[in-house]
C-alpha atoms as a PDB file:
ATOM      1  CA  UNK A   1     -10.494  -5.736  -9.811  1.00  0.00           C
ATOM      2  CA  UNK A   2      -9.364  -3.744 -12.706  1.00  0.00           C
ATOM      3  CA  UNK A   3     -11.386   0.286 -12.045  1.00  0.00           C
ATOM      4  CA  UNK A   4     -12.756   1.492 -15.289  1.00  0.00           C
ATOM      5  CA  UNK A   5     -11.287   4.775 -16.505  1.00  0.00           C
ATOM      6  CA  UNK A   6     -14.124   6.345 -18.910  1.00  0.00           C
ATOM      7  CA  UNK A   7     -16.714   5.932 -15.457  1.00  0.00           C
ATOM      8  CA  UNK A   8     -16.419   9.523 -13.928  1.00  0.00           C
ATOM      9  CA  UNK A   9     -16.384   9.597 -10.539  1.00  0.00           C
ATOM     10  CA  UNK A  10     -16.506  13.501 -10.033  1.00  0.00           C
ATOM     11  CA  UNK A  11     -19.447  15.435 -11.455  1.00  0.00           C
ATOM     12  CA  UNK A  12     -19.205  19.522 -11.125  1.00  0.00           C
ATOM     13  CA  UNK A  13     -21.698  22.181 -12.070  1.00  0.00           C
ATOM     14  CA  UNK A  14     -23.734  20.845 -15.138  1.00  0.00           C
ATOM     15  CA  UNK A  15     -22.496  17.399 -14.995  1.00  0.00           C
ATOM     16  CA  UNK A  16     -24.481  16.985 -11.808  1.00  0.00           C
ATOM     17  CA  UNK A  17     -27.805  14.574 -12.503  1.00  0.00           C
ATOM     18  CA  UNK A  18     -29.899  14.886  -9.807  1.00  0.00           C
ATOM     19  CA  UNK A  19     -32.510  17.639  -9.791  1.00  0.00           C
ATOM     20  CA  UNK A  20     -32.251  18.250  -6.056  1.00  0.00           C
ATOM     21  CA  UNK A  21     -29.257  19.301  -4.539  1.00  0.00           C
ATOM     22  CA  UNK A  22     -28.232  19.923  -0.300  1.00  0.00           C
ATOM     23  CA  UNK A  23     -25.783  23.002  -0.924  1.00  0.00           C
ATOM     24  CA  UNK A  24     -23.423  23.478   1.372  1.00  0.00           C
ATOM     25  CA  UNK A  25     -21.299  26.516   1.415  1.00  0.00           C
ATOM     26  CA  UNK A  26     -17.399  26.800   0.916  1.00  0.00           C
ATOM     27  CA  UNK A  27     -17.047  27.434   4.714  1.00  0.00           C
ATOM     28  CA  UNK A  28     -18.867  24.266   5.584  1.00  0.00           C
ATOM     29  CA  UNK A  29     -22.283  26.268   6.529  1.00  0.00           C
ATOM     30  CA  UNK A  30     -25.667  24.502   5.093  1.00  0.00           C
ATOM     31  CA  UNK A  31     -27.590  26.168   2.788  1.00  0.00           C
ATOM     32  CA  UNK A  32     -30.265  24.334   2.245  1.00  0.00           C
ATOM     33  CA  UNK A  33     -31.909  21.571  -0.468  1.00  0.00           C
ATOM     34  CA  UNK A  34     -31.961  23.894  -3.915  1.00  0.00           C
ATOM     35  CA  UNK A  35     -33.345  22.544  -7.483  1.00  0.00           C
ATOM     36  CA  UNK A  36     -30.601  21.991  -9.362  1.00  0.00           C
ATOM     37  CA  UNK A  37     -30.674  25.548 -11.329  1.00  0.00           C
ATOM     38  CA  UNK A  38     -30.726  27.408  -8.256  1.00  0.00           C
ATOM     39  CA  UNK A  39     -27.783  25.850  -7.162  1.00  0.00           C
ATOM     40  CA  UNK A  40     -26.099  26.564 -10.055  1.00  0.00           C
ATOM     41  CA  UNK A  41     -26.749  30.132  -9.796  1.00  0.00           C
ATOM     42  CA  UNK A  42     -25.338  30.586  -6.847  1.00  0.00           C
ATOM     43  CA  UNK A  43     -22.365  28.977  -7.593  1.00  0.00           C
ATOM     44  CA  UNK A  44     -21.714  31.302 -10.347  1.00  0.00           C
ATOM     45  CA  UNK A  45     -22.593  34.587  -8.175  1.00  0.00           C
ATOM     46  CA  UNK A  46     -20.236  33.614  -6.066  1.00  0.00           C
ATOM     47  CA  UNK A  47     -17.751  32.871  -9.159  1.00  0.00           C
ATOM     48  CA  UNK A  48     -16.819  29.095  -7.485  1.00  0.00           C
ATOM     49  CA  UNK A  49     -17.902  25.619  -9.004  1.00  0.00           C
ATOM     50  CA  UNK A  50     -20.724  23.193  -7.900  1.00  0.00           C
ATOM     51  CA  UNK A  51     -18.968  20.247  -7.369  1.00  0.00           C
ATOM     52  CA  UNK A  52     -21.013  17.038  -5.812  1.00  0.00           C
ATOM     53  CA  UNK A  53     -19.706  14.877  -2.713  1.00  0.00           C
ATOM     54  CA  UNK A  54     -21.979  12.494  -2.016  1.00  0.00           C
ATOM     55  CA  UNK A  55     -26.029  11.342  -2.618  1.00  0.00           C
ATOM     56  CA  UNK A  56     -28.910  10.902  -0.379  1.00  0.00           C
ATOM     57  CA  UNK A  57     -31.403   8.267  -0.828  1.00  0.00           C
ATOM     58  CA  UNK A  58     -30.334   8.237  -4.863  1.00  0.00           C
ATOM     59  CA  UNK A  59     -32.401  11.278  -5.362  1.00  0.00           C
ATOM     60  CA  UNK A  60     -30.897  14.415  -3.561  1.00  0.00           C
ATOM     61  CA  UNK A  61     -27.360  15.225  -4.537  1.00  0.00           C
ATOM     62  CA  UNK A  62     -25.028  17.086  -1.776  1.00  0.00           C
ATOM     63  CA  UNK A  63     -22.747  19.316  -3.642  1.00  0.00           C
ATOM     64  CA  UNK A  64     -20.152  21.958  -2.178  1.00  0.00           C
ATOM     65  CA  UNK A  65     -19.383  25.401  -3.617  1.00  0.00           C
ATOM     66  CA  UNK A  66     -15.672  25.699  -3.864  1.00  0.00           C
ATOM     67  CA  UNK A  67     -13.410  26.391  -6.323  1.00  0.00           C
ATOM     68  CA  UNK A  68     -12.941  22.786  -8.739  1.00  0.00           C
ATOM     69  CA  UNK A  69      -9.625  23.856  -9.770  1.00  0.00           C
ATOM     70  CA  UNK A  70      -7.887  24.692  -6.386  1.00  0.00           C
ATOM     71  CA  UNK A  71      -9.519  21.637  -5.150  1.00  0.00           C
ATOM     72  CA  UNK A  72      -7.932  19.272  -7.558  1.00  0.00           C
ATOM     73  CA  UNK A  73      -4.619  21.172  -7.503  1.00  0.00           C
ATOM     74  CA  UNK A  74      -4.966  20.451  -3.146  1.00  0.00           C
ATOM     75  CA  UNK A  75      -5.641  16.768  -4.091  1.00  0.00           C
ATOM     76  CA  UNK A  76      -3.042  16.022  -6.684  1.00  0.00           C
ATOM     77  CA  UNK A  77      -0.406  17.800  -4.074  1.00  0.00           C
ATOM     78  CA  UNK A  78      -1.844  15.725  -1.126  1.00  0.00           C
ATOM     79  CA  UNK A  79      -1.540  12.172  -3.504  1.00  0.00           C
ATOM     80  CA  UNK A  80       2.232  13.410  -4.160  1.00  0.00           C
ATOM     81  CA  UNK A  81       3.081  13.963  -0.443  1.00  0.00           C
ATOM     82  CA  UNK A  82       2.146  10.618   0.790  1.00  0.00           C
ATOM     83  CA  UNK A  83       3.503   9.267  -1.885  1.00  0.00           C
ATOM     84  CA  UNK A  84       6.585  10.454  -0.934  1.00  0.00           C
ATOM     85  CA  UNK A  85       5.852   9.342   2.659  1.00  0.00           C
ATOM     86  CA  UNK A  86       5.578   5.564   1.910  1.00  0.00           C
ATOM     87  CA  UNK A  87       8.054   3.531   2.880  1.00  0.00           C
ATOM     88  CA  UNK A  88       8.773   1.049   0.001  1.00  0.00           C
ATOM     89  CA  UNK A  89       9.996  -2.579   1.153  1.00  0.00           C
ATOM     90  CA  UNK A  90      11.698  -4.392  -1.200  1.00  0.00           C
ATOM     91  CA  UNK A  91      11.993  -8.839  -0.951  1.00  0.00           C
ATOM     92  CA  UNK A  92      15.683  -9.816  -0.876  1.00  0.00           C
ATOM     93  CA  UNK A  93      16.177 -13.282  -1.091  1.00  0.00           C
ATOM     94  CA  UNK A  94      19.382 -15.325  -0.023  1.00  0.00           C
ATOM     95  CA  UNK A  95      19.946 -19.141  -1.135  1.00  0.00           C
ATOM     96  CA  UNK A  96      21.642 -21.824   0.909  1.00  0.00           C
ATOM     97  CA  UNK A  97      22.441 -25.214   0.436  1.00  0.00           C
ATOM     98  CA  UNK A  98      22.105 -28.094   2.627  1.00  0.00           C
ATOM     99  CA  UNK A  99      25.802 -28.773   2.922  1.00  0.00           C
ATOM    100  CA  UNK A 100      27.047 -24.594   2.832  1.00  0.00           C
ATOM    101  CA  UNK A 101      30.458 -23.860   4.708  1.00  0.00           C
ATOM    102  CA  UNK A 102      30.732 -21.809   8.106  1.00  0.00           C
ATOM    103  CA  UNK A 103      32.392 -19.222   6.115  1.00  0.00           C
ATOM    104  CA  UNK A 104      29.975 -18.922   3.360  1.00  0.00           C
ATOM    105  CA  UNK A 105      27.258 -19.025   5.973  1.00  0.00           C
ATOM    106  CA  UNK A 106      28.936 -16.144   7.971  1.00  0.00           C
ATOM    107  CA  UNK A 107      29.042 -14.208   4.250  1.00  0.00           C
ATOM    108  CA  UNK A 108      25.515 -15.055   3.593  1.00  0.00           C
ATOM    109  CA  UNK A 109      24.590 -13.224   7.285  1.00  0.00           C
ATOM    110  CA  UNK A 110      26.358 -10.346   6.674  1.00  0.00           C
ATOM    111  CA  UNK A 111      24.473  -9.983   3.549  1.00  0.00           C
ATOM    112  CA  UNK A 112      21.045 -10.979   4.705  1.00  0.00           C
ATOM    113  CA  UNK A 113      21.745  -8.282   7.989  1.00  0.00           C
ATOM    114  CA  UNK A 114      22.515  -5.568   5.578  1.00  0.00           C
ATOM    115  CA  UNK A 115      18.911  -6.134   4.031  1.00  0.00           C
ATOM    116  CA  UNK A 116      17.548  -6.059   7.174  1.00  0.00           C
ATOM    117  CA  UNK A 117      19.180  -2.660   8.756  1.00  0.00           C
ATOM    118  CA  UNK A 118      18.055  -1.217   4.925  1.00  0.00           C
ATOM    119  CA  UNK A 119      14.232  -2.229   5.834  1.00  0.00           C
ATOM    120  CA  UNK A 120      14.001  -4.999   3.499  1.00  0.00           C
ATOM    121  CA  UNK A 121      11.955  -8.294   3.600  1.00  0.00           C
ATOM    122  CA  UNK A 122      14.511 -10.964   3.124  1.00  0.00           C
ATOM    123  CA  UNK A 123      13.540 -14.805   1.832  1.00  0.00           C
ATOM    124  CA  UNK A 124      15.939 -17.198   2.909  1.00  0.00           C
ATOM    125  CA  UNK A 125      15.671 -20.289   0.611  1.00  0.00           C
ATOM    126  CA  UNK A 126      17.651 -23.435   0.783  1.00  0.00           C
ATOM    127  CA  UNK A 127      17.767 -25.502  -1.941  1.00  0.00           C
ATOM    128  CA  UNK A 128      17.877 -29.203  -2.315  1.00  0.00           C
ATOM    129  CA  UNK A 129      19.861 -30.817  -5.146  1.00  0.00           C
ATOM    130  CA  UNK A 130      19.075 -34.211  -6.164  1.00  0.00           C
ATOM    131  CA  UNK A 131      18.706 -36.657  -2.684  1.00  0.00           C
ATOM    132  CA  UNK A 132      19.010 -34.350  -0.167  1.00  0.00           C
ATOM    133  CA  UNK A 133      15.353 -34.038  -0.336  1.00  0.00           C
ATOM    134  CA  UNK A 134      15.108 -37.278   2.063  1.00  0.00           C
ATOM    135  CA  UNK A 135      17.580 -35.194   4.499  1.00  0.00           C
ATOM    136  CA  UNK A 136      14.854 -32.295   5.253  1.00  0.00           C
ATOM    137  CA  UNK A 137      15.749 -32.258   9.279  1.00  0.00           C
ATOM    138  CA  UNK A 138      19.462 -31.412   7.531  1.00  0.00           C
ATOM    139  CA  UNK A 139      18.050 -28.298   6.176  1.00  0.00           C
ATOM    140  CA  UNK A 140      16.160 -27.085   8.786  1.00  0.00           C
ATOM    141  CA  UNK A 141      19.701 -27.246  11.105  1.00  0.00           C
ATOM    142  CA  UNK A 142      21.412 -25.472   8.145  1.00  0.00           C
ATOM    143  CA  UNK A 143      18.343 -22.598   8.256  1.00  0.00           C
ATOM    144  CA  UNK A 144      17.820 -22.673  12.252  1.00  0.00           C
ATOM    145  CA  UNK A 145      21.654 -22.391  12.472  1.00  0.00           C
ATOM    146  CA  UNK A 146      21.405 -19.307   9.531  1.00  0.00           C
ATOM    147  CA  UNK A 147      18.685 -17.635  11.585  1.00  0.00           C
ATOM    148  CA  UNK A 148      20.940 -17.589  14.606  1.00  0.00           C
ATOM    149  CA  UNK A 149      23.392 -15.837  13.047  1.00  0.00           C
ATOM    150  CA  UNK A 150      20.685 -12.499  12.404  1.00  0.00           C
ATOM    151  CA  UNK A 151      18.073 -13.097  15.573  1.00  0.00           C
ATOM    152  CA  UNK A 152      19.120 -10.143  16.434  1.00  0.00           C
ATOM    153  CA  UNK A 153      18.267  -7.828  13.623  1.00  0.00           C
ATOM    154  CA  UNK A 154      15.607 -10.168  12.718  1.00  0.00           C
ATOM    155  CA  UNK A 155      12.704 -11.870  13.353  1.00  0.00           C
ATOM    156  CA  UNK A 156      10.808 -14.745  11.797  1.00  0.00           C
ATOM    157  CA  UNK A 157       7.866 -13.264   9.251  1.00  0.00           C
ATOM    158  CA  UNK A 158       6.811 -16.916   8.130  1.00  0.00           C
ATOM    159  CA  UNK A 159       8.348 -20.197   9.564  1.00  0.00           C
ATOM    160  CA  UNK A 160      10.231 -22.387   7.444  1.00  0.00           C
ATOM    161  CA  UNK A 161       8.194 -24.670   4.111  1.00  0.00           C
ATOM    162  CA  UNK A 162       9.184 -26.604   1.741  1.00  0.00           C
ATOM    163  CA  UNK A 163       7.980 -25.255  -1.502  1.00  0.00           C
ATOM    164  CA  UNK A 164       9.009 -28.420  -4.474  1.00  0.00           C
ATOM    165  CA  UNK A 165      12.727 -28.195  -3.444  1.00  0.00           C
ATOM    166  CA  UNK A 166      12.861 -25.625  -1.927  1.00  0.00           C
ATOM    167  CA  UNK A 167      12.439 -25.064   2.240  1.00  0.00           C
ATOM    168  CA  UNK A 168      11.807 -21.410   2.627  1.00  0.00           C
ATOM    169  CA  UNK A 169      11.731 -18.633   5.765  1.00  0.00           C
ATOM    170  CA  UNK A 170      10.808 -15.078   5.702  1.00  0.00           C
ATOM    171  CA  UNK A 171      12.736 -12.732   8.188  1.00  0.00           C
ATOM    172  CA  UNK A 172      11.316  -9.096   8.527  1.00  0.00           C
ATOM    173  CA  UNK A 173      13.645  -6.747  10.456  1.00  0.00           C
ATOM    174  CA  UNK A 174      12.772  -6.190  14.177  1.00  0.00           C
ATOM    175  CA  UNK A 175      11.068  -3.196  15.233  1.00  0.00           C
ATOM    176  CA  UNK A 176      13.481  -0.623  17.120  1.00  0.00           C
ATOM    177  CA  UNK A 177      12.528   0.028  20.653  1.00  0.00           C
END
């Protein structure tokens, strides 16, 4: 679902609707259910922003004092750090055929483990040209005897399906112990 972006989400000071508001201090201490111009007032004495976080019962507001600016400065800087925290796994993808050499099977493995000691998600598709779609159990052997080659870097994410001609296996690299 695609969000919105002229719905606001955040309402501070005036932008507030509700005409009772829980105010809770900057510290975290209650202050007590205020109309909203009370609250507003003591906001402002206390030269910090009104800014709501949450609703009761769809009547009663419960707004914070703090300062709006600071807070959305903590938030953006927050969104930045775990952004830089996420580990991003990319899909490799390595293609075999039915009747592949040794060689360019051992090639393939050394390719596909390199994927996997980098973190990525590899696909390992074998393709079927022309009749060797009646020789399926043929391409299973080829991808069982692939699979052997990395077991030990790898294990099996989803187990080998044919997909039009196409039989394809998902290896995810094993976790280190």
């Amino acid at each position: 679902m695609a969000e919105n972006k002229n719905i606001k989400t955040e309402f501070v000071n005036r932008e507030i609707r509700a005409r009772q508001i829980l105010v809770i201090n900057d510290d975290g201490t209650k202050i007590g259910p205020l109309n909203k111009f009370e609250a507003l007032k003591l906001a402002e004495e206390q030269g910090m922003d009104l800014f709501q976080v949450g609703m009761q019962d769809n009547q009663v507001a419960i707004a914070k004092i703090l300062d709006y600016g600071k807070y959305k400065y903590e938030q953006k800087r927050k969104q930045r750090e775990n952004k830089k925290n996420q580990v991003k796994v990319e899909n490799k993808e390595i293609r075999l055929t039915v009747g592949i050499g040794d060689h360019d099977l051992d090639t393939k493995a050394r390719k596909a483990r390199e994927f996997l000691e980098e973190g990525d998600r590899v696909k390992i598709s074998l393709k079927f040209k022309g009749r060797e779609i009646t020789y399926q159990e043929l391409g299973l052997e080829t991808l069982n005897k692939f699979y052997t080659k990395i077991e030990d870097v790898a294990k099996i994410e989803k187990e080998a399906k044919l997909n039009t001609r196409f039989l394809d296996m998902y290896v995810v690299p094993k976790k280190a112990n």
